[in-house]
N, C-alpha and C. Protein backbone atom coordinates (compact mmCIF):
# COMPACT_ATOMS: atom_id res chain seq x y z
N UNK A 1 115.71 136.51 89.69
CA UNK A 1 116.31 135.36 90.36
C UNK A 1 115.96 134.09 89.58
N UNK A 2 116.80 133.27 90.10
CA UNK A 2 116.39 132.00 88.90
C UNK A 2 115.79 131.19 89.60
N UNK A 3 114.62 130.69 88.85
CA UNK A 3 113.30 129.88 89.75
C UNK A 3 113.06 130.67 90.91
N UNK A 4 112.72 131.65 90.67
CA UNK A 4 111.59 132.76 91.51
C UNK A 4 112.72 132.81 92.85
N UNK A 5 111.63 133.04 94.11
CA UNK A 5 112.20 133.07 95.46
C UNK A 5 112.01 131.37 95.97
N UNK A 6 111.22 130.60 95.10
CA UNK A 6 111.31 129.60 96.02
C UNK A 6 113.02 128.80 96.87
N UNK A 7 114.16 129.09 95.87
CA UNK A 7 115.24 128.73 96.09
C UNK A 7 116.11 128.82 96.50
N UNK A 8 115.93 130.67 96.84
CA UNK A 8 116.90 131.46 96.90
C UNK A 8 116.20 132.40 98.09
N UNK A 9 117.00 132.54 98.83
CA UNK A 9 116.92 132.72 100.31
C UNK A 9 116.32 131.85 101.33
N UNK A 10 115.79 132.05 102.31
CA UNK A 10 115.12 131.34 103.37
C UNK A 10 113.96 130.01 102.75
N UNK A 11 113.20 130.46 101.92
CA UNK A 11 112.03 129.26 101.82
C UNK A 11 111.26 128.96 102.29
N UNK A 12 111.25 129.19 104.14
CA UNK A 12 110.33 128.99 104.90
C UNK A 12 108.98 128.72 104.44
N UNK A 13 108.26 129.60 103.26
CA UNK A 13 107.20 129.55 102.90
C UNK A 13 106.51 128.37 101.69
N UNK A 14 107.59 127.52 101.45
CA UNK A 14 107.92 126.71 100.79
C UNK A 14 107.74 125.30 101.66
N UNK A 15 107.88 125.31 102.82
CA UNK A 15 107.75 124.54 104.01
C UNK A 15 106.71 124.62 104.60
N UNK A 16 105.93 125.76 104.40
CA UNK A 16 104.89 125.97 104.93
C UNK A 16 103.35 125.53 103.91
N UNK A 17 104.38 125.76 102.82
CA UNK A 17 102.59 125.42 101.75
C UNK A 17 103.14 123.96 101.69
N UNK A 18 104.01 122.87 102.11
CA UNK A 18 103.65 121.31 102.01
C UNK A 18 102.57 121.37 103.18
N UNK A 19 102.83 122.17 104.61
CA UNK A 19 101.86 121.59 105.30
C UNK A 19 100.54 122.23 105.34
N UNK A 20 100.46 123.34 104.60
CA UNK A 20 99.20 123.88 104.67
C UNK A 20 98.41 123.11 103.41
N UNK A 21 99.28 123.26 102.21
CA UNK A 21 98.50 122.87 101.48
C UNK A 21 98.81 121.49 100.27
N UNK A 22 99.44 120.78 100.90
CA UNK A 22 99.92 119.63 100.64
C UNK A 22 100.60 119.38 99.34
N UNK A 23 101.23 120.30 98.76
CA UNK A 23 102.11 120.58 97.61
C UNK A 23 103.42 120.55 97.75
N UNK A 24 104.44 119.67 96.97
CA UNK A 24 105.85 119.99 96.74
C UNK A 24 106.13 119.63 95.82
N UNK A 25 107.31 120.13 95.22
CA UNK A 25 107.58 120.08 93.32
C UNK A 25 108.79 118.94 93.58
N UNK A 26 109.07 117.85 92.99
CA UNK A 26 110.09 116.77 93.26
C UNK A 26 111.04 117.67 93.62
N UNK A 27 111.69 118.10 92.64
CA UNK A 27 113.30 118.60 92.43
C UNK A 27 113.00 119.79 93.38
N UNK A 28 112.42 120.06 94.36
CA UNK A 28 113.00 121.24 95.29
C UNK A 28 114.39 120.98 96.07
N UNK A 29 114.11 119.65 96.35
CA UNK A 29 115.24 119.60 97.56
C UNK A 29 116.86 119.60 96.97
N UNK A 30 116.53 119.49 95.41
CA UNK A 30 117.69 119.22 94.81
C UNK A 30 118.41 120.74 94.18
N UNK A 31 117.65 121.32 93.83
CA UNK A 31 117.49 122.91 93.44
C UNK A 31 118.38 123.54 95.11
N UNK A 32 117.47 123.14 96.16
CA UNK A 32 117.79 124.11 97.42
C UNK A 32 119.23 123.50 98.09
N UNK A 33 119.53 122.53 97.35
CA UNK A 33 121.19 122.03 97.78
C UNK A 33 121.74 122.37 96.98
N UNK A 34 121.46 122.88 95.56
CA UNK A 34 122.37 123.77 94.27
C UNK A 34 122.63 124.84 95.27
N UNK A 35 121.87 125.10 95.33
CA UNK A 35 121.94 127.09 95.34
C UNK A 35 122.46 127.20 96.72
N UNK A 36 122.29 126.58 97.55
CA UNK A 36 123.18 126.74 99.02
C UNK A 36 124.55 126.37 98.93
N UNK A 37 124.56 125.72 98.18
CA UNK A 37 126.60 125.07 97.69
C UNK A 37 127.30 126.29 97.11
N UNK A 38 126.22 126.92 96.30
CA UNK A 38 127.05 128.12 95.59
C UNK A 38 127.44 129.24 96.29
N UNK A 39 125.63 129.60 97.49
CA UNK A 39 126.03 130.50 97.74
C UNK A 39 127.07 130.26 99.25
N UNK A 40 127.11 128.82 99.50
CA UNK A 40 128.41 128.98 100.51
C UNK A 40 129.93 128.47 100.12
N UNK A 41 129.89 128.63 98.55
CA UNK A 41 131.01 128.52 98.10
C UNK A 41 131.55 129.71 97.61
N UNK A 42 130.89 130.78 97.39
CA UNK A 42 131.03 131.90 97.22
C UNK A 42 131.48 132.54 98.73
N UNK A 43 131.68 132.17 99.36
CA UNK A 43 131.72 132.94 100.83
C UNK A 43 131.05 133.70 101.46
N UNK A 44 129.32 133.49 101.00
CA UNK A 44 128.55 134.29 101.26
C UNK A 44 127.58 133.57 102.59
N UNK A 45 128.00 133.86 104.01
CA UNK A 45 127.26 133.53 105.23
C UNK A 45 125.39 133.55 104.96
N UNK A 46 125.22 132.41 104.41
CA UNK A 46 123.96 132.45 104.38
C UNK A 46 122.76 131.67 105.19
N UNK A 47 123.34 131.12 105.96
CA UNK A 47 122.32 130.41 107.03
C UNK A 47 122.64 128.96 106.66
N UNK A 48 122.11 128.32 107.79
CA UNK A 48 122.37 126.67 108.15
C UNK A 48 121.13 125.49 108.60
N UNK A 49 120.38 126.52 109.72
CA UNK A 49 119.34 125.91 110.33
C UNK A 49 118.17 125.77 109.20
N UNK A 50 117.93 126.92 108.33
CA UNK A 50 116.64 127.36 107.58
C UNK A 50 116.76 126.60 106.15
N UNK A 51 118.06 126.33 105.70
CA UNK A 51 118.15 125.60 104.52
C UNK A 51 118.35 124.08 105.03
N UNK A 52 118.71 123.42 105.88
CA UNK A 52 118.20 122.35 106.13
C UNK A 52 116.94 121.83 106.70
N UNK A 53 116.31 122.96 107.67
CA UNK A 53 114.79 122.86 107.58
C UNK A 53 114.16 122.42 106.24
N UNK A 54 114.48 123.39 105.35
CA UNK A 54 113.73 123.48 103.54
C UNK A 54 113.94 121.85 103.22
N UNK A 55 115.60 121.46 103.26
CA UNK A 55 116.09 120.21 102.09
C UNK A 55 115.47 118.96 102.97
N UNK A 56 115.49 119.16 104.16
CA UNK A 56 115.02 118.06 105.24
C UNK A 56 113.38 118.26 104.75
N UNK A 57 112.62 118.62 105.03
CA UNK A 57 111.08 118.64 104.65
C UNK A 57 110.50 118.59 103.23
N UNK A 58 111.27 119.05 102.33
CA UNK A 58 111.31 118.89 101.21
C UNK A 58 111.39 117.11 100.53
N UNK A 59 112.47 116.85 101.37
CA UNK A 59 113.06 115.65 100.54
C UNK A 59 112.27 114.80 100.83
N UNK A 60 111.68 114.79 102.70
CA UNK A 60 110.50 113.78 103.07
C UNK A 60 109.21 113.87 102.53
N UNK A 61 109.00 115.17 102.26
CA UNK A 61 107.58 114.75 101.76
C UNK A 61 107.57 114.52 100.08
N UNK A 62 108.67 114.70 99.70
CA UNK A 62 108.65 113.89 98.26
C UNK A 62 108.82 112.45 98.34
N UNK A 63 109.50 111.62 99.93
CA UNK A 63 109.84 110.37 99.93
C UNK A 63 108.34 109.75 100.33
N UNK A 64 107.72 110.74 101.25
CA UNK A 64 106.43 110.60 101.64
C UNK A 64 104.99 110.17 100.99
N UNK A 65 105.26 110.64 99.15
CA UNK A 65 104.66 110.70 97.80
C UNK A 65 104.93 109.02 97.62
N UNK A 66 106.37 108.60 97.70
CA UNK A 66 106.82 107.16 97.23
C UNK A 66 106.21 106.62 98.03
N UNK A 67 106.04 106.69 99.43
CA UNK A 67 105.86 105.43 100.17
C UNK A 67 104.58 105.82 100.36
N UNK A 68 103.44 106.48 100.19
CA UNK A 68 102.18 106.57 100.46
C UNK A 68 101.75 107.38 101.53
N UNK A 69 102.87 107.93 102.60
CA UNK A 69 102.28 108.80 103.47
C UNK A 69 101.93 109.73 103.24
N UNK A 70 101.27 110.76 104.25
CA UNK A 70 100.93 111.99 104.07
C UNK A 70 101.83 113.11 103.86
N UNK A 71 101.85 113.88 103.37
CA UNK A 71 102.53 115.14 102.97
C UNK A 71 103.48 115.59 104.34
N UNK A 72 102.56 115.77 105.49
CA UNK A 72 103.14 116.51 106.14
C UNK A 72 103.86 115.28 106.87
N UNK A 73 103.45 114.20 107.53
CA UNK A 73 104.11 113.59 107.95
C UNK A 73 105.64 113.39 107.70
N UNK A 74 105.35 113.01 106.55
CA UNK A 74 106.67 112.99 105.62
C UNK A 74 107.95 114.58 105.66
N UNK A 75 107.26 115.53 105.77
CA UNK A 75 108.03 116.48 105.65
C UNK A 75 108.65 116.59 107.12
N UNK A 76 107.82 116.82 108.44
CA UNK A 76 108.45 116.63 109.62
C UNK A 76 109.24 115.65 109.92
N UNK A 77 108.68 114.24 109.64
CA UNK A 77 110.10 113.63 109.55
C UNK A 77 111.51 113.72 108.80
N UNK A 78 111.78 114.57 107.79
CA UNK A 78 112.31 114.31 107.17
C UNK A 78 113.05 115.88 107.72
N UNK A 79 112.69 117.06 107.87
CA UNK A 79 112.89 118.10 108.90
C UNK A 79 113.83 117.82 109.96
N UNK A 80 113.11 116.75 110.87
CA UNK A 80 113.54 115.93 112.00
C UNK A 80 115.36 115.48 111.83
N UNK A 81 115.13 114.60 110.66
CA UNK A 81 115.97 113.82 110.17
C UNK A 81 117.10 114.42 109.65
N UNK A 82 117.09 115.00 108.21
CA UNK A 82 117.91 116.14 108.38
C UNK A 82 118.70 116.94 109.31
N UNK A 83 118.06 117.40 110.28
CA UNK A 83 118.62 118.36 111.14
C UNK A 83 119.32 117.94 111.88
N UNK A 84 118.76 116.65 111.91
CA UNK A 84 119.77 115.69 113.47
C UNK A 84 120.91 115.29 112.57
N UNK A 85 120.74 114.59 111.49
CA UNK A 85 121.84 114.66 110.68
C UNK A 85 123.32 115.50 110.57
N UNK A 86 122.36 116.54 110.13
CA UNK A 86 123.74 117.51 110.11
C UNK A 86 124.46 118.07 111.50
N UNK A 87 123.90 118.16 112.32
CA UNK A 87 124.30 118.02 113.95
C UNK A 87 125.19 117.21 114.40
N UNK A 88 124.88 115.90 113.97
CA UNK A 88 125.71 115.01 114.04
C UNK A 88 127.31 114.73 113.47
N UNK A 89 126.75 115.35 111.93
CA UNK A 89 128.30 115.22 111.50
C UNK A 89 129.25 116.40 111.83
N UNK A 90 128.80 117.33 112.09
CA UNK A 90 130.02 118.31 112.63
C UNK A 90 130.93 118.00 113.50
């Protein structure tokens, strides 16, 4: 797979080591909106809730890095944010 499992499928665990262990790589959130475009441009039913969990927590706790907050803070909000987001625009 390209760039391991972090990208490609669920991730969950990817979400889980910002808050366990306060790590995220910039370009995740940008990687996990590649690979979900493809694989739902391909017509392949791959989930909704779990990849915006990932791009939502991802993206905050990299915004979280800019503005000085904490890791996790940043990722739940941004979880939060995300999700209500896309809720919204449907």
């Amino acid at each position: 797979m390209i760039f391991g499992t972090d990208y490609n499928g669920g991730g969950m665990f990817v979400v889980e080591r910002i808050f366990e262990e306060g790590t995220v790589r910039p370009e995740a959130f940008l990687l996990k909106i590649v690979f979900t475009v493809i694989t739902i441009s391909a017509v392949y039913k791959g989930g909704e809730i779990v990849p915006s969990f990932f791009i939502g927590a991802t993206l905050g706790a990299v915004l979280a890095t800019v503005f000085g907050l904490p890791l996790g803070l940043g990722a739940a909000i941004g979880m939060v944010a995300f999700l209500l987001r896309s809720q919204i625009v449907r």
